[in-house]
Protein backbone atom coordinates (compact mmCIF):
# COMPACT_ATOMS: atom_id res chain seq x y z
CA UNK A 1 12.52 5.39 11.03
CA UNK A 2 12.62 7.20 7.69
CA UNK A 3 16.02 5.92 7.06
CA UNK A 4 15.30 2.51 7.54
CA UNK A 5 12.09 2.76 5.06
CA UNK A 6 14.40 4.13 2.87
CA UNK A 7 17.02 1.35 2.94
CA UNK A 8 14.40 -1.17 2.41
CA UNK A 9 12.94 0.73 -0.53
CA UNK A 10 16.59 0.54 -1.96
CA UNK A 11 17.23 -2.89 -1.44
CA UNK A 12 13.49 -3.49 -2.67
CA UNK A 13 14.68 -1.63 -6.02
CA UNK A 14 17.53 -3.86 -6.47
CA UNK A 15 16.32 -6.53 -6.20
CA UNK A 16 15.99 -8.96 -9.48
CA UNK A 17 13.88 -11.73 -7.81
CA UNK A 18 11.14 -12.89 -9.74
CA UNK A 19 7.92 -10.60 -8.31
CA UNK A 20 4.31 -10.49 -9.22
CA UNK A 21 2.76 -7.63 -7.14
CA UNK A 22 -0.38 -7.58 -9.43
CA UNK A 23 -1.29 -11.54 -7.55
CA UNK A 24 0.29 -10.20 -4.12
CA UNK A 25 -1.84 -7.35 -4.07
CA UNK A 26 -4.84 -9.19 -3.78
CA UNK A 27 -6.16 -10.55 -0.24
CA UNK A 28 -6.90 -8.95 3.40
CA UNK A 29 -4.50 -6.28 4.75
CA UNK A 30 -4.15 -4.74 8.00
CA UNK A 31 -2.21 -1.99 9.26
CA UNK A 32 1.67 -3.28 11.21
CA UNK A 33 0.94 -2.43 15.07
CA UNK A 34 4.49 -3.25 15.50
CA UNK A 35 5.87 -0.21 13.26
CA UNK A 36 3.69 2.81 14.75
CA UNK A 37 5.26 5.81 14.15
CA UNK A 38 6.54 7.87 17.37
CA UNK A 39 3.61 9.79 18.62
CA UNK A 40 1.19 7.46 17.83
CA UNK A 41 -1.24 5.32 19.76
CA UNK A 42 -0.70 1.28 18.35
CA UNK A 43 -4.09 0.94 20.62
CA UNK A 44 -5.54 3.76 18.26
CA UNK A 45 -4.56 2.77 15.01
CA UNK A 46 -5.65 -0.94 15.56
CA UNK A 47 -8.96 -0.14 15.90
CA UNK A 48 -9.95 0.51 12.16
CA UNK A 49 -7.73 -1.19 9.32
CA UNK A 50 -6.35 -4.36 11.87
CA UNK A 51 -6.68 -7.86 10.67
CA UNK A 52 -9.11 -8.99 13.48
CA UNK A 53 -11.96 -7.00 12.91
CA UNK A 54 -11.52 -3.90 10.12
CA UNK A 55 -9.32 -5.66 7.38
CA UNK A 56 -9.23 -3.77 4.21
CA UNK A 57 -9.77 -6.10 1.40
CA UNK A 58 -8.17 -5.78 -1.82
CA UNK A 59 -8.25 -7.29 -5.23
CA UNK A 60 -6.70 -6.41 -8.16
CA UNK A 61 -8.12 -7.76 -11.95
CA UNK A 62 -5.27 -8.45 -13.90
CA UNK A 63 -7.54 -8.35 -17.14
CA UNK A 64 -9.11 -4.99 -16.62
CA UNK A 65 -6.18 -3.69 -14.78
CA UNK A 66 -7.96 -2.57 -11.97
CA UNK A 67 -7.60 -1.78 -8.00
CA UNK A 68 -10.42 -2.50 -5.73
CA UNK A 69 -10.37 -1.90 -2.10
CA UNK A 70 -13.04 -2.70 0.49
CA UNK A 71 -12.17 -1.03 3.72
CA UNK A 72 -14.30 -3.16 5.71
CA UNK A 73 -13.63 -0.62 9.07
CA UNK A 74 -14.78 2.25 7.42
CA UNK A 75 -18.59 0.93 6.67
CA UNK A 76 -17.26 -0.53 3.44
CA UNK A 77 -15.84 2.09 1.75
CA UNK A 78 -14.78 1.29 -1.60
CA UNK A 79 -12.20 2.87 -2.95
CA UNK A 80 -11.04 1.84 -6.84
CA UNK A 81 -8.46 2.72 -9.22
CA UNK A 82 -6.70 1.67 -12.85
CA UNK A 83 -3.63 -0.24 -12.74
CA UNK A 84 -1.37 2.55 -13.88
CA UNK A 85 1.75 0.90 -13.96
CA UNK A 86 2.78 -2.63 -12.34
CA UNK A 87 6.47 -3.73 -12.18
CA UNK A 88 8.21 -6.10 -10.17
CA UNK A 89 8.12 -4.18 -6.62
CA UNK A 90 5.39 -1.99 -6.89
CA UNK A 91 1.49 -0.64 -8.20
CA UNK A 92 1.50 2.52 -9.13
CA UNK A 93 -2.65 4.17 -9.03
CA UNK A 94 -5.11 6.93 -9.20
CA UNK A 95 -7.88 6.91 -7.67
CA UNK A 96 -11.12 7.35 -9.18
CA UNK A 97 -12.76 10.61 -8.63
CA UNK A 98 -9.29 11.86 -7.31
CA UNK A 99 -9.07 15.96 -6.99
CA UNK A 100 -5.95 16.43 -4.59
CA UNK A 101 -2.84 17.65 -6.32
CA UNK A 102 0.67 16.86 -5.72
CA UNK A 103 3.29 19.75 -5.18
CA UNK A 104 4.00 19.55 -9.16
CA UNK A 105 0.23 20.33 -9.64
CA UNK A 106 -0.63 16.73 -11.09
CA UNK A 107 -3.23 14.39 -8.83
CA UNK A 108 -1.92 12.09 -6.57
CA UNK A 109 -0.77 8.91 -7.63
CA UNK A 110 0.27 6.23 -4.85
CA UNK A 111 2.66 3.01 -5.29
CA UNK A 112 2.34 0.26 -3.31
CA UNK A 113 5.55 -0.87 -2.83
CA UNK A 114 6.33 -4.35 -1.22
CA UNK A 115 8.91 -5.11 0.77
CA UNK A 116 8.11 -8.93 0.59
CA UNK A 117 4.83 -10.67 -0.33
CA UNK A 118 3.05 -9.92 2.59
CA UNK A 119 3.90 -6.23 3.69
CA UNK A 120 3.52 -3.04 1.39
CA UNK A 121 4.08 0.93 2.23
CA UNK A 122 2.46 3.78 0.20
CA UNK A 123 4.46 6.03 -1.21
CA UNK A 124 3.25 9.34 -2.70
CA UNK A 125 4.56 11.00 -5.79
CA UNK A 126 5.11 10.66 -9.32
CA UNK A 127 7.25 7.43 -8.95
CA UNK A 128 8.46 5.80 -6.03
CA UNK A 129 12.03 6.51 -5.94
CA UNK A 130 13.67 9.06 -3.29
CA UNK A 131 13.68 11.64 -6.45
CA UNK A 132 10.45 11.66 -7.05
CA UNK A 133 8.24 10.91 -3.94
CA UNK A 134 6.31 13.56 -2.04
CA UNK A 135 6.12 11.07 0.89
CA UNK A 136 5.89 7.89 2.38
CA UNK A 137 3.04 6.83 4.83
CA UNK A 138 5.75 4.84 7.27
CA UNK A 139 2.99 2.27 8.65
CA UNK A 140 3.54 -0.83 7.11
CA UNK A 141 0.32 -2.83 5.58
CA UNK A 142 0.55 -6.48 6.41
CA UNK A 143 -1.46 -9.31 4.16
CA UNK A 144 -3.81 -10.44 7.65
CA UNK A 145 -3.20 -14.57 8.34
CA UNK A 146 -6.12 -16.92 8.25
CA UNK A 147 -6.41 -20.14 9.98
CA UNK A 148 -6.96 -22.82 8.18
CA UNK A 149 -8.94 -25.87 10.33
């Protein structure tokens, strides 16, 4: 599993395709039942951060530069964050109020790197690449599908 996460964060690095991650950021995410780690429950994780009933909602102001996330499972939890960087694959951010420390002593800062449009995985560390990641939550985040009538 690991090593397939990691060949699509390669690919996802090489890839030159035009990209806007601060626009596909923003909408309703849910967590990939399909690609549950071994040992976990897909019955367990669905029922808080799933597109049916506990999306986590997520917008991103491109003039302020800022990360907001509603996590509509979790009695609306908000958690919020500065744009720290934003390239063509990924988000990098800090959270606000943020007081755990990464092995280097620094606070965490995630990336949310996409893998298309509409699927993302966090990645821990000071940058995303296999160098300088602490870690990679392997549970992809999907954008949730509405139906239009």
């Amino acid at each position: 599993m690991k090593f397939f996460i990691c060949l699509i964060l390669a690919v996802l690095f090489s890839s030159s395709a035009l990209a806007d991650p601060l626009q596909w950021a923003n909408g309703a995410w849910g967590i990939d039942v399909g690609n549950i780690p071994e040992g976990l429950s897909a019955d367990e994780i669905d029922t808080y951060r799933n597109c049916k009933s506990t999306p986590v909602l997520i917008t991103v102001d491109r003039d302020t530069m800022r990360y907001t996330a509603v996590h509509t499972g979790e009695n609306n939890f908000i958690s919020a964050s500065p744009v720290l960087n934003a390239t063509d694959t990924y988000l990098s951010l800090r959270y606000d109020d943020e007081d755990r420390v990464m092995e280097n002593g620094n606070l965490h800062k995630w990336h949310m790197v996409f893998v298309s449009p509409d699927k993302f995985y966090w990645v821990l560390g000071e940058e995303p690449t296999k160098e300088a990641r602490e870690g990679i939550i392997a549970i992809a985040r999907i954008r949730c599908q509405t139906l239009v009538g």
